[in-house]
Protein backbone atom coordinates (compact mmCIF):
# COMPACT_ATOMS: atom_id res chain seq x y z
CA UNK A 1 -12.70 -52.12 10.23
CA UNK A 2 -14.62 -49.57 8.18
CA UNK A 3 -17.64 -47.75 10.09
CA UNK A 4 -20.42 -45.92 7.88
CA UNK A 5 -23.06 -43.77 8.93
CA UNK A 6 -25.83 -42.47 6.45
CA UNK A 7 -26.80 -38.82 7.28
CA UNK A 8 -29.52 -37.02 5.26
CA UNK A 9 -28.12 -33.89 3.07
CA UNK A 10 -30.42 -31.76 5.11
CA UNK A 11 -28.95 -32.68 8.38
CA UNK A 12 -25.45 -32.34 7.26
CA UNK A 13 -26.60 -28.71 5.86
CA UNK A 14 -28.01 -27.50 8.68
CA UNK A 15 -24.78 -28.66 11.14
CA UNK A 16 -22.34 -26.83 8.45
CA UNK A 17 -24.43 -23.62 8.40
CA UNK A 18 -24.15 -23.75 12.75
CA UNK A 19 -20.84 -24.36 12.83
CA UNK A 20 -20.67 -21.05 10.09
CA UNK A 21 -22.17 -19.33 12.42
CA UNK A 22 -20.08 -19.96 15.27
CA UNK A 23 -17.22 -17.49 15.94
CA UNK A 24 -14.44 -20.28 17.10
CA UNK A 25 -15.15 -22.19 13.99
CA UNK A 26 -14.69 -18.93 11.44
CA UNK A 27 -11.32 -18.18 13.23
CA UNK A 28 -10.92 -21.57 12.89
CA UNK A 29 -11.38 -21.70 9.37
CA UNK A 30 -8.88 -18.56 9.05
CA UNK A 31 -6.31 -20.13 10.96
CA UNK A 32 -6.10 -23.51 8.59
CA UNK A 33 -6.21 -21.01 5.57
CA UNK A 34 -2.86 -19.00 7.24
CA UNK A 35 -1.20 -22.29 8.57
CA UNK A 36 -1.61 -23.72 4.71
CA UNK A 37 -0.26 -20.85 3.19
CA UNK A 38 3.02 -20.59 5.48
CA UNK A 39 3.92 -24.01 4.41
CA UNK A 40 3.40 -23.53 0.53
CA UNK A 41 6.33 -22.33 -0.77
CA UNK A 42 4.62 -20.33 -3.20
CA UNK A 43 2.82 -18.31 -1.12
CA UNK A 44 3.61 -14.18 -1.03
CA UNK A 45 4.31 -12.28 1.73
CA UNK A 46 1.30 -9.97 0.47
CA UNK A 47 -1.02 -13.23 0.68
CA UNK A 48 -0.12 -14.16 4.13
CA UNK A 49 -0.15 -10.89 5.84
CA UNK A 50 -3.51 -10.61 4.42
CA UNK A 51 -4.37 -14.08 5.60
CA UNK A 52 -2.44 -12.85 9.08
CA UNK A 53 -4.65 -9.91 9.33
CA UNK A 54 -8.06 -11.70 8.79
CA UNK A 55 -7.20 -13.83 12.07
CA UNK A 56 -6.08 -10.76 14.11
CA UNK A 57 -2.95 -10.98 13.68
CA UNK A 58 -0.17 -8.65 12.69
CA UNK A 59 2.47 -10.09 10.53
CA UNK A 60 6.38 -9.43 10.94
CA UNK A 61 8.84 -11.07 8.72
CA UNK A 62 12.52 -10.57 9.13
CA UNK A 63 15.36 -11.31 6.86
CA UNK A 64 18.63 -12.52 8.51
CA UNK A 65 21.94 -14.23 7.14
CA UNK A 66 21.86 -18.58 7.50
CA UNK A 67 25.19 -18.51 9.51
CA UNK A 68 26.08 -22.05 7.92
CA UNK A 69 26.81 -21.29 4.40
């Protein structure tokens, strides 16, 4: 079953700028951005501590030996 609702541009505008505005919703929004990042491989350490440091929080990566090879 497929449900569609029709919502005027305006409306939709106007909820996206409120939800901008909201604090929760920008962290949010930071938080998504960091959690993407750590799970593309490509990523840099540079780009997520930056990413880290937008949402408060401070970044520590450590580099240890895989004890099964």
């Amino acid at each position: 079953m497929t449900a569609t609702a029709h919502v005027p541009a305006r409306e939709v505008a106007a909820e996206h700028q409120s939800a901008q505005a909201n604090p929760f919703s920008n962290l949010g929004g930071r938080l998504i951005a960091l959690g993407a990042a750590m799970q593309k491989a490509s990523s840099t350490v540079s780009e997520l501590q930056m990413l880290a440091e937008a949402c408060g929080i401070t970044l520590q990566i450590r580099v240890v030996e895989d004890p099964h090879q």
